[in-house]
PDB file of N, CA and C in Angstrom:
ATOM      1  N   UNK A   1       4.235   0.872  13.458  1.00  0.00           N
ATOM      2  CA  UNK A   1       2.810   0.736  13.359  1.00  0.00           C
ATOM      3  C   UNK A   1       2.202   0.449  14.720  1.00  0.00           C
ATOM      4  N   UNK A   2       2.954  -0.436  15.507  1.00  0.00           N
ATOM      5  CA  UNK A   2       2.559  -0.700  16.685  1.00  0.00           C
ATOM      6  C   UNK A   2       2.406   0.199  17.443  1.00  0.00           C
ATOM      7  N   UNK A   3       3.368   1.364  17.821  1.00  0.00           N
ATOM      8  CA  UNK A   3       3.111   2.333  18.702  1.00  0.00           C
ATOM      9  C   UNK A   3       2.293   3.617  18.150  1.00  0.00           C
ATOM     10  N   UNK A   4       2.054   3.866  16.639  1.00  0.00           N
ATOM     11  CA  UNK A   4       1.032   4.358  16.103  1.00  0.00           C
ATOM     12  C   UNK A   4      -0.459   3.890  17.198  1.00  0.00           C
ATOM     13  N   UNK A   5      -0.538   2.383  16.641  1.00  0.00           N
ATOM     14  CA  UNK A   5      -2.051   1.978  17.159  1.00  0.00           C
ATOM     15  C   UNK A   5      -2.368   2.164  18.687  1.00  0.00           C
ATOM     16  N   UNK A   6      -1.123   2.479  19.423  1.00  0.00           N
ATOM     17  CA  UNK A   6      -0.870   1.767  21.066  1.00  0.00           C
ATOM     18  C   UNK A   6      -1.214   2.832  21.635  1.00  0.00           C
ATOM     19  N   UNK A   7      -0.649   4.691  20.813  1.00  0.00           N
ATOM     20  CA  UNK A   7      -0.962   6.000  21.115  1.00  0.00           C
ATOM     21  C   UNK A   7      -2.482   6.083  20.482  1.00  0.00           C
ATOM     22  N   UNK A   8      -3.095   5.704  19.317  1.00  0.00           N
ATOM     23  CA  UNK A   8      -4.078   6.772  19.185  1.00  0.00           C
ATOM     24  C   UNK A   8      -3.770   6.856  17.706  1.00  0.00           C
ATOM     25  N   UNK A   9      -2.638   7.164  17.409  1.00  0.00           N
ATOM     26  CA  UNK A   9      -1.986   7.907  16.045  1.00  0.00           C
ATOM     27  C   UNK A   9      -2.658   7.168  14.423  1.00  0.00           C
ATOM     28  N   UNK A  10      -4.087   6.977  14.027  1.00  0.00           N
ATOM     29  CA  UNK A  10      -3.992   6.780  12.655  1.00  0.00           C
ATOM     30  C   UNK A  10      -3.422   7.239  11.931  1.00  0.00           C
ATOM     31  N   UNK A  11      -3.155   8.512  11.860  1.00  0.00           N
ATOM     32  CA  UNK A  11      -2.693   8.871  10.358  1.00  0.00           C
ATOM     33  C   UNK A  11      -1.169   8.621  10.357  1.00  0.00           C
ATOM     34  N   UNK A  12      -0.470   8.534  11.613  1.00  0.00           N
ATOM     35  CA  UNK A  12       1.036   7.981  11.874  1.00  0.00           C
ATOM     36  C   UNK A  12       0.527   6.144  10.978  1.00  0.00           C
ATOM     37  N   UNK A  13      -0.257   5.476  11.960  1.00  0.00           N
ATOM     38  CA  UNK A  13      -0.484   4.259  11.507  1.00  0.00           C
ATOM     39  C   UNK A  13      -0.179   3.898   9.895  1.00  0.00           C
ATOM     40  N   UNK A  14      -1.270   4.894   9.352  1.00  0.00           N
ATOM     41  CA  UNK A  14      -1.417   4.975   8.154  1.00  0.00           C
ATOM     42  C   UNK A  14       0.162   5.451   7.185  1.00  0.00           C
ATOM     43  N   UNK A  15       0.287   5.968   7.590  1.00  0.00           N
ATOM     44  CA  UNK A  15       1.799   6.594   7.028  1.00  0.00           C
ATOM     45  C   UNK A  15       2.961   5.426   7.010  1.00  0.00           C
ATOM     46  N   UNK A  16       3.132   4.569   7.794  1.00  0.00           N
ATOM     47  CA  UNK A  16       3.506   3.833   8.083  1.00  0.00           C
ATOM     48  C   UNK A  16       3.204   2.106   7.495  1.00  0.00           C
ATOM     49  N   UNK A  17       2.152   1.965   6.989  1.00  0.00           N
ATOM     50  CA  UNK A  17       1.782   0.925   6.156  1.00  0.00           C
ATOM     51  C   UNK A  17       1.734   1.460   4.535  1.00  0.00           C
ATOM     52  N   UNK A  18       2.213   2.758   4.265  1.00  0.00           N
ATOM     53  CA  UNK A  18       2.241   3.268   3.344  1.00  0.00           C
ATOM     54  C   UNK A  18       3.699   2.955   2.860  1.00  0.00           C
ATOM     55  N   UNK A  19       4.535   3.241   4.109  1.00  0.00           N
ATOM     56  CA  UNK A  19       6.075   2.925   4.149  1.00  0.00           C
ATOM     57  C   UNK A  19       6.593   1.854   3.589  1.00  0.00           C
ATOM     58  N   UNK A  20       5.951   0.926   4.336  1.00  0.00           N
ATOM     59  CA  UNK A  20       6.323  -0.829   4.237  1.00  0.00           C
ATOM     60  C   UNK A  20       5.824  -1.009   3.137  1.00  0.00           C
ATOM     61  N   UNK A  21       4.989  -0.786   2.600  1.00  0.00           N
ATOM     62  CA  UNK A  21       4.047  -0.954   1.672  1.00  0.00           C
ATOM     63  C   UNK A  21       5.357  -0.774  -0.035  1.00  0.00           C
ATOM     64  N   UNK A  22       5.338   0.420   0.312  1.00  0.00           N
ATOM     65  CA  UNK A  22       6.517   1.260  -0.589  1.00  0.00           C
ATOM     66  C   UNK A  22       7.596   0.171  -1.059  1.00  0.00           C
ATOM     67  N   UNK A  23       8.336   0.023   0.745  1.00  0.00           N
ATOM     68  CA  UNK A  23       9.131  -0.930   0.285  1.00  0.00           C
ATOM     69  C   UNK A  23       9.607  -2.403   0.318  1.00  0.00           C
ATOM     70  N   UNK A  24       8.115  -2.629   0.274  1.00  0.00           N
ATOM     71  CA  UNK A  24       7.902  -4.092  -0.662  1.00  0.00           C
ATOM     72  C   UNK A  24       7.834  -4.074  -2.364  1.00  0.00           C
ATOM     73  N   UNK A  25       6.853  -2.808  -2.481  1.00  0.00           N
ATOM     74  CA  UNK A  25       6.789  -2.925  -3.842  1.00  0.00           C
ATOM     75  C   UNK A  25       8.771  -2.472  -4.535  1.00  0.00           C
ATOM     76  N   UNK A  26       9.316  -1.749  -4.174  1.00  0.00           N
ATOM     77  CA  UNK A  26      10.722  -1.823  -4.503  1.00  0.00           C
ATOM     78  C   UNK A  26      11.478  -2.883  -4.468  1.00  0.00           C
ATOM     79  N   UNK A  27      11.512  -3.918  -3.337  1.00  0.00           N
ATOM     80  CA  UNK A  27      11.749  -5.242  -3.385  1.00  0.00           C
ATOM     81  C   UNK A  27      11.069  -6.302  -4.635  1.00  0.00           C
ATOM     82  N   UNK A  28      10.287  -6.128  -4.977  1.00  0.00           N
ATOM     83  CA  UNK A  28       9.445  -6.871  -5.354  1.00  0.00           C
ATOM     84  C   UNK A  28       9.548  -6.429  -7.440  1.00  0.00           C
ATOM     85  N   UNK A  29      10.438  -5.052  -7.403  1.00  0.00           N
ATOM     86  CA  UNK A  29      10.874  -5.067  -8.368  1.00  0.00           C
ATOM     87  C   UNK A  29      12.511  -5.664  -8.894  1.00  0.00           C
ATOM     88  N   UNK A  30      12.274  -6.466  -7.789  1.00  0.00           N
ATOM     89  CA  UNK A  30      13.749  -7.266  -8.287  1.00  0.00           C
ATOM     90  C   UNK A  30      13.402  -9.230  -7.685  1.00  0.00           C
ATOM     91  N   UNK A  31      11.996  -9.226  -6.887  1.00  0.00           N
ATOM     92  CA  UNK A  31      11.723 -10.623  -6.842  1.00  0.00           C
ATOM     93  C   UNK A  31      10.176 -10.346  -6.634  1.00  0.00           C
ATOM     94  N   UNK A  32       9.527 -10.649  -7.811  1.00  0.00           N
ATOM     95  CA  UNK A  32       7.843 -10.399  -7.176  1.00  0.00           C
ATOM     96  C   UNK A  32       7.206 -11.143  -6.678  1.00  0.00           C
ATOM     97  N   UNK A  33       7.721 -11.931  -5.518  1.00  0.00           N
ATOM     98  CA  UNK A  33       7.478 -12.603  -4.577  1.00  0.00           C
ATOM     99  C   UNK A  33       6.700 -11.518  -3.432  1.00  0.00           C
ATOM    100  N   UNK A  34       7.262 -10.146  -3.692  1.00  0.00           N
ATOM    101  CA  UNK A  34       6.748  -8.893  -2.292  1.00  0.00           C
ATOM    102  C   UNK A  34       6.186  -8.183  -3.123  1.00  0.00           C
ATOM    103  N   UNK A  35       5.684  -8.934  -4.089  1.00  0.00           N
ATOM    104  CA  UNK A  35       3.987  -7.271  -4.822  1.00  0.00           C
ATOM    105  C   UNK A  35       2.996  -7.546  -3.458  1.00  0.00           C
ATOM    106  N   UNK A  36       2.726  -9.196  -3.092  1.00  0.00           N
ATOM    107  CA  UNK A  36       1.885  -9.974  -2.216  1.00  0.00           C
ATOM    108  C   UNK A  36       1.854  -9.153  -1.101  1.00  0.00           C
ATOM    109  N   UNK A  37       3.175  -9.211  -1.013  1.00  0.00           N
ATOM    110  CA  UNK A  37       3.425  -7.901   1.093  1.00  0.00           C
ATOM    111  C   UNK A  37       3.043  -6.632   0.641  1.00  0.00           C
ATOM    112  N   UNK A  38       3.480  -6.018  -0.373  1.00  0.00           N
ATOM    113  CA  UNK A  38       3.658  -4.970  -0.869  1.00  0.00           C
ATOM    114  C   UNK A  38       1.593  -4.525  -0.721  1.00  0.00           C
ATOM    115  N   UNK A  39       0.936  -4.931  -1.969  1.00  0.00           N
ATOM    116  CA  UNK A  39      -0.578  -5.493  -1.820  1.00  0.00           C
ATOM    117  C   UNK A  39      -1.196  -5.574  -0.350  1.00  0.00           C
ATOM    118  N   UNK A  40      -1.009  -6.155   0.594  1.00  0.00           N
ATOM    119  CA  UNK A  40      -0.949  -6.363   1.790  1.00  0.00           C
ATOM    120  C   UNK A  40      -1.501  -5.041   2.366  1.00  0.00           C
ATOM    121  N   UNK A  41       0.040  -4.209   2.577  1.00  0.00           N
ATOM    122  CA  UNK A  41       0.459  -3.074   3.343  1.00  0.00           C
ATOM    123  C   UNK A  41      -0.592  -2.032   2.403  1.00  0.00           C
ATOM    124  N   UNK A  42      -0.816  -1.706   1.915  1.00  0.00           N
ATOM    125  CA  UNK A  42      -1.284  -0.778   0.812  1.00  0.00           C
ATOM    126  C   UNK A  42      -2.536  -0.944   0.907  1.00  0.00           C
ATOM    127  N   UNK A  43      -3.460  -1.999   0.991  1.00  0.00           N
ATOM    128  CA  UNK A  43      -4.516  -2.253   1.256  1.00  0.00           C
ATOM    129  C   UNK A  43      -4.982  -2.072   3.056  1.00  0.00           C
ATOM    130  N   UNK A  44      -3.677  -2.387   3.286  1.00  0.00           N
ATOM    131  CA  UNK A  44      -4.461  -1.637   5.559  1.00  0.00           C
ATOM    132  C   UNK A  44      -4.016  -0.206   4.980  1.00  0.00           C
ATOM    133  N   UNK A  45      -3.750   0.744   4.361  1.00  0.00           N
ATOM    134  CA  UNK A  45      -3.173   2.196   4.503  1.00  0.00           C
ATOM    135  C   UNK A  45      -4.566   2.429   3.981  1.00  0.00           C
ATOM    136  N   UNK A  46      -5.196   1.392   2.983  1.00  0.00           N
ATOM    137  CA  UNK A  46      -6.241   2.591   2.600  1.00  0.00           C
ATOM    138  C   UNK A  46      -7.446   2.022   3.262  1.00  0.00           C
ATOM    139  N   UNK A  47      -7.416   1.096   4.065  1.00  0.00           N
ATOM    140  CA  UNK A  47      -9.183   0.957   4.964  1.00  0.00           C
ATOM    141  C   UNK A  47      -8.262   1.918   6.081  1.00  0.00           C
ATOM    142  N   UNK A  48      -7.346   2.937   6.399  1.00  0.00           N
ATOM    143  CA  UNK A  48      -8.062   3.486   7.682  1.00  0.00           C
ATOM    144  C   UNK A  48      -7.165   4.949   7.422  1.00  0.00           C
ATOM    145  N   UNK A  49      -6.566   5.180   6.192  1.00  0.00           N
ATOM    146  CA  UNK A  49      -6.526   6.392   5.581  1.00  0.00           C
ATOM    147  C   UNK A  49      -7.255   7.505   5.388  1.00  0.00           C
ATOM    148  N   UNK A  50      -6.844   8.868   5.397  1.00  0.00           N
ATOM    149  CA  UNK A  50      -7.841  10.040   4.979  1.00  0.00           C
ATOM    150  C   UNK A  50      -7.937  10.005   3.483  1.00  0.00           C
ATOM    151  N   UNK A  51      -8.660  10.966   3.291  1.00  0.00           N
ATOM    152  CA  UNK A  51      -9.141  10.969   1.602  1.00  0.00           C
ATOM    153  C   UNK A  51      -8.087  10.856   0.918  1.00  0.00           C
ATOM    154  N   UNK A  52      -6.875  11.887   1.045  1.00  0.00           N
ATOM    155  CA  UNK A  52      -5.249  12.156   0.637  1.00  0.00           C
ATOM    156  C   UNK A  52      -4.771  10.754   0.618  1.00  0.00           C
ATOM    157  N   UNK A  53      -4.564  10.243   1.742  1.00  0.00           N
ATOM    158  CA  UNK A  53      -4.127   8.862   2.240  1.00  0.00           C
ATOM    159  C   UNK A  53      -4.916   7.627   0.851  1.00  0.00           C
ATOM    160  N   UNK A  54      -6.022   7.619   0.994  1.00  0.00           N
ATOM    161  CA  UNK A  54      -6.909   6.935   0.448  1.00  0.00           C
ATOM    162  C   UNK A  54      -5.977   6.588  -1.320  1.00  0.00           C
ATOM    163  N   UNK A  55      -6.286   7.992  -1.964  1.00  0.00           N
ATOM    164  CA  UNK A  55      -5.652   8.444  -3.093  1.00  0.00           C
ATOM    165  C   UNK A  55      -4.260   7.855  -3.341  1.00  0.00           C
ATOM    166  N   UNK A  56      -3.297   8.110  -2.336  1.00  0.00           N
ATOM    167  CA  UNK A  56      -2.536   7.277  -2.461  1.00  0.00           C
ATOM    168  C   UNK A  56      -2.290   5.883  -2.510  1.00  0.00           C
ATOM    169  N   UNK A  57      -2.939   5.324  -1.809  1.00  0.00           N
ATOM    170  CA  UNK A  57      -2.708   4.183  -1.692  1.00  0.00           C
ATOM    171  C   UNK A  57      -3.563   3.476  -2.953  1.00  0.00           C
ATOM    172  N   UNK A  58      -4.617   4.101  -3.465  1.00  0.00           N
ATOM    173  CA  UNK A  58      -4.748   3.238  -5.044  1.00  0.00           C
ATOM    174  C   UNK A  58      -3.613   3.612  -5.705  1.00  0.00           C
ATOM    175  N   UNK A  59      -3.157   4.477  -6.128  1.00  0.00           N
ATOM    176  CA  UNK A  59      -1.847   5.175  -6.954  1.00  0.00           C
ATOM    177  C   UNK A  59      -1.013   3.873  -7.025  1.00  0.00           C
ATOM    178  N   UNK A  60      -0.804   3.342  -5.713  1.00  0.00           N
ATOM    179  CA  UNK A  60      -0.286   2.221  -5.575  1.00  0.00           C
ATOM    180  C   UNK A  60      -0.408   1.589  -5.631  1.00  0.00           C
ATOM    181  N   UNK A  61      -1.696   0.560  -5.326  1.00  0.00           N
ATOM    182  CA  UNK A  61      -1.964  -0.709  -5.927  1.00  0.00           C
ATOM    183  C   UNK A  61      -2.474  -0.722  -7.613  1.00  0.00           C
ATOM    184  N   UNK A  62      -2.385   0.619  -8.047  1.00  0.00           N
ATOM    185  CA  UNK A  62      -2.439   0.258  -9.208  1.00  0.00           C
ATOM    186  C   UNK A  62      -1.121  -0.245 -10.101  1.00  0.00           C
ATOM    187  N   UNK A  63      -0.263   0.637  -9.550  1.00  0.00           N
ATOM    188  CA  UNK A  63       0.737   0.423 -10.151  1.00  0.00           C
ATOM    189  C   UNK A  63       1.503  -1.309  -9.590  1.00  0.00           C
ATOM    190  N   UNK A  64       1.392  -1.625  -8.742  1.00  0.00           N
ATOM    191  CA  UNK A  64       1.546  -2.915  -8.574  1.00  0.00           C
ATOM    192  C   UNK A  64       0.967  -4.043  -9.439  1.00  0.00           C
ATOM    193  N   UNK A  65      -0.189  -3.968  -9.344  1.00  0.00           N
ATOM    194  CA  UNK A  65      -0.950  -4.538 -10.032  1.00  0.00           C
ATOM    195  C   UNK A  65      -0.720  -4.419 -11.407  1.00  0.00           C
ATOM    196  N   UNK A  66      -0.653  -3.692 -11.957  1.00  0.00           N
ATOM    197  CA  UNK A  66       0.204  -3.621 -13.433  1.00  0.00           C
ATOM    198  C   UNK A  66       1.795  -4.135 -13.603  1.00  0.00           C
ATOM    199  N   UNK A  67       2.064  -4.348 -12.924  1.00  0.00           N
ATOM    200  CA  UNK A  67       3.386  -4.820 -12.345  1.00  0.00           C
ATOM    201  C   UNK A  67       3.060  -6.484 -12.447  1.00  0.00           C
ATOM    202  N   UNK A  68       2.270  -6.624 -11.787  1.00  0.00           N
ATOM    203  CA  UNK A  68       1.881  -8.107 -11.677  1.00  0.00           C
ATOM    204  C   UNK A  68       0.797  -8.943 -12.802  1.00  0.00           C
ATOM    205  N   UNK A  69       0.542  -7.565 -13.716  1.00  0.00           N
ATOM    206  CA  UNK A  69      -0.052  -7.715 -15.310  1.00  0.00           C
ATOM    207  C   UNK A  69      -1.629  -7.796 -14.778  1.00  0.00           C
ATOM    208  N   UNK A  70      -2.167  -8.046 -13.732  1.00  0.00           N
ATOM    209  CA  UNK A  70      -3.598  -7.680 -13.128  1.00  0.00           C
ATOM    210  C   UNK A  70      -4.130  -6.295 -13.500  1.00  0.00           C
ATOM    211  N   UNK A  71      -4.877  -6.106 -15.039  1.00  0.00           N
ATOM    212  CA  UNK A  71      -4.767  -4.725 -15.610  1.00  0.00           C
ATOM    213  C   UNK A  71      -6.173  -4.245 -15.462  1.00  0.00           C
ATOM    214  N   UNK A  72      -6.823  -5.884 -14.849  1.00  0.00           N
ATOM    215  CA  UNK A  72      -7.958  -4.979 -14.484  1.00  0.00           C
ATOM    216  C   UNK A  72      -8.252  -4.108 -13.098  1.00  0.00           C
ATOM    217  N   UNK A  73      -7.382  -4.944 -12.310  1.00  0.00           N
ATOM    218  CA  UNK A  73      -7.082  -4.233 -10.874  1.00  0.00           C
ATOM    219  C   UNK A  73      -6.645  -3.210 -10.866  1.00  0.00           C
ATOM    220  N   UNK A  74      -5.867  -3.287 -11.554  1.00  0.00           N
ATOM    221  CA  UNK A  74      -4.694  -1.750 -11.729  1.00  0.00           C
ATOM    222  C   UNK A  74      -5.557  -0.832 -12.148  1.00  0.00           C
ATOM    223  N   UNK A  75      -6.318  -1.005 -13.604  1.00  0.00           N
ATOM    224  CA  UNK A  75      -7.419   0.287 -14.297  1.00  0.00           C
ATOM    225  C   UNK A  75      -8.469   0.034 -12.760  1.00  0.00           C
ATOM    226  N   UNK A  76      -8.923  -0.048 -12.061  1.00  0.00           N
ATOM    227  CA  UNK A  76      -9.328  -0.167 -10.988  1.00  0.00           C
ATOM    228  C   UNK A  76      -9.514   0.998 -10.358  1.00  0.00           C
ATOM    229  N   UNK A  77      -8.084   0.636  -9.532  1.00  0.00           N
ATOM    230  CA  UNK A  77      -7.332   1.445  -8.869  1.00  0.00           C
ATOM    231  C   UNK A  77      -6.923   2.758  -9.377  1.00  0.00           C
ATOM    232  N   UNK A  78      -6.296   2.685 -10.601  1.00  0.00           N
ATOM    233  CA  UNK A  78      -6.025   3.836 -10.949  1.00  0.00           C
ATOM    234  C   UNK A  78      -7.302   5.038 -11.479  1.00  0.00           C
TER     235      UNK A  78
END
C-alpha cells in the first residue's frame, strides 16, 4: 500500500486494501476478532476506489457484517 501511495498508484492502492481486507475477513472466520481489521481495510478500498472497486468493496462489508449478525449494515451494503 505504501509504495502504491509513494508512486501515484490508486487503483494499485486500492487493490491492495481490498487484499488485506480479504484476508482478515478469512481470518476472522475462524476468530472474529479480524471482521474489525477486515471492516477497516474494506472501508479505505471503497473511499478511494473506482465504481468496479466501489461495488466490491460493499459485496464485502456486507457479507462481513452478516457475519457479525449487523443485518442492517449488511442489507446496507448489499
Amino acid at each position: 500500500m505504501q509504495v502504491c501511495r509513494a508512486i501515484g498508484d490508486v487503483h494499485g492502492e486500492a487493490l491492495a486494501y481490498n487484499c488485506v481486507g480479504v484476508d482478515f475477513m478469512k481470518l476472522g472466520d475462524m476468530d472474529p476478532i479480524y471482521y474489525n481489521d477486515s471492516i477497516t481495510y474494506h472501508m479505505k478500498h471503497k473511499e478511494i476506489a473506482d465504481v468496479a472497486g466501489k461495488f466490491l468493496a460493499h459485496i464485502n462489508l456486507g457479507i462481513i457484517y452478516n457475519q457479525v449478525g449487523d443485518y442492517e449494515k449488511s442489507s446496507i451494503n448489499h
